[in-house]
Protein backbone atom coordinates (compact mmCIF):
# COMPACT_ATOMS: atom_id res chain seq x y z
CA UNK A 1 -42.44 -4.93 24.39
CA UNK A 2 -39.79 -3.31 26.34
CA UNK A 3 -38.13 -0.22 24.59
CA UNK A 4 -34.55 -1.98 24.88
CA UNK A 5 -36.02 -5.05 23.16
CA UNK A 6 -37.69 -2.41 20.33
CA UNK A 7 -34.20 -0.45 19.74
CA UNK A 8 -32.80 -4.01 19.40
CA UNK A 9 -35.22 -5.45 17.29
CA UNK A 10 -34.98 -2.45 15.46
CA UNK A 11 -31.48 -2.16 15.05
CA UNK A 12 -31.36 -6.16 13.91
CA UNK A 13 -34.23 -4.91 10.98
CA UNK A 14 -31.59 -2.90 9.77
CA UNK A 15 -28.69 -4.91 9.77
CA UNK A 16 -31.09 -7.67 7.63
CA UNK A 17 -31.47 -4.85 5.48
CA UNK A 18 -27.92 -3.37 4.89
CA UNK A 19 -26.98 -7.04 4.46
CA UNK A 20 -29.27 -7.94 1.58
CA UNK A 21 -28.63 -4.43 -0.42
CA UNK A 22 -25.09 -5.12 0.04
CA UNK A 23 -25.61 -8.84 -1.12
CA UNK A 24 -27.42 -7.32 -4.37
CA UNK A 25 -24.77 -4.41 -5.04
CA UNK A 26 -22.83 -5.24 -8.04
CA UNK A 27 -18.91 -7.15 -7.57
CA UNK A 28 -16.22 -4.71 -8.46
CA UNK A 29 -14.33 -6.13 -10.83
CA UNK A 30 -10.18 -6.62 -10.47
CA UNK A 31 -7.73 -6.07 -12.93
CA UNK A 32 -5.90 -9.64 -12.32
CA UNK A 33 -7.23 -12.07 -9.61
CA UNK A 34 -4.99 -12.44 -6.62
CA UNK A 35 -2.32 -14.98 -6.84
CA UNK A 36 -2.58 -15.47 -10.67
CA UNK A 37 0.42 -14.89 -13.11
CA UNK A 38 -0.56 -11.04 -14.06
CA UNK A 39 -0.61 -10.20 -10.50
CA UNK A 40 2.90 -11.35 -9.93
CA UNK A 41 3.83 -9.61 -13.32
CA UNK A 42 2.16 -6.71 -12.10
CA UNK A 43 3.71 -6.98 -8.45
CA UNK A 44 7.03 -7.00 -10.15
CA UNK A 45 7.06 -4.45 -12.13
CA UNK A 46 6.15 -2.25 -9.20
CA UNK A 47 8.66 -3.23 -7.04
CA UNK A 48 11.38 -2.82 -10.07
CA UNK A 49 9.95 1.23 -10.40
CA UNK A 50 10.08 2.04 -6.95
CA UNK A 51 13.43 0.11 -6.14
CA UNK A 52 14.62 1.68 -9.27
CA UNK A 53 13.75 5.06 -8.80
CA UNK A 54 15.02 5.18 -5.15
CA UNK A 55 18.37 3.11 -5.83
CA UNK A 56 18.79 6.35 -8.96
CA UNK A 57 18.66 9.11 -6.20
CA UNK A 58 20.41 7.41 -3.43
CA UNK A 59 23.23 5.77 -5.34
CA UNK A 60 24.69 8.84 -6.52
CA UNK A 61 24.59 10.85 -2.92
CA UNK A 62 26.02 7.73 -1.37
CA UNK A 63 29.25 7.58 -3.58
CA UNK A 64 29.72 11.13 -3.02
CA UNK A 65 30.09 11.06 0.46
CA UNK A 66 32.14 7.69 0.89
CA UNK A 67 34.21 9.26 -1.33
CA UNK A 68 34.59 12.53 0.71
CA UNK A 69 35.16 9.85 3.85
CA UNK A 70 37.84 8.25 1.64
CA UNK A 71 40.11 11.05 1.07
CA UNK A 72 41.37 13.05 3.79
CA UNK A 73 42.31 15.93 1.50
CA UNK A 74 38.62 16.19 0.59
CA UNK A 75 37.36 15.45 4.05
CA UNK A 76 39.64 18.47 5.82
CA UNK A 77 38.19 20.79 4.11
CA UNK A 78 34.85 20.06 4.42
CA UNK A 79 35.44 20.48 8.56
């Protein structure tokens, strides 16, 4: 046999291989299947702490300076 055709045959040996460990390794197992009520619930509450969390610091820094925009007293003497 050619030594191409031996690397290749070789190679596909291995593949057959890391396929069937892989097909006997055991599942991992999820917290909430995909799509199902918890995972929503779960999605949620995510998104609420990290909107939250970033609306708490930004908020504050925003009214502060469209305030400072607002009055011209306040603005002057910033410049």
């Amino acid at each position: 046999m050619a030594p191409m055709l031996q690397a290749m045959s070789a190679n596909n040996n291995n593949r057959q291989q890391l396929c069937a460990a892989s097909a006997s390794a055991p599942s991992i197992d999820y917290s909430c299947e995909f799509g199902s009520g918890k995972y929503f619930a779960l999605c949620g509450i995510g998104g609420i702490l990290s909107c939250g969390i970033t609306h708490t610091m930004v908020t504050p820094l925003d009214l502060v300076k469209c305030r400072l925009q607002g009055s011209m007293e306040l603005g002057r003497t910033c410049l």
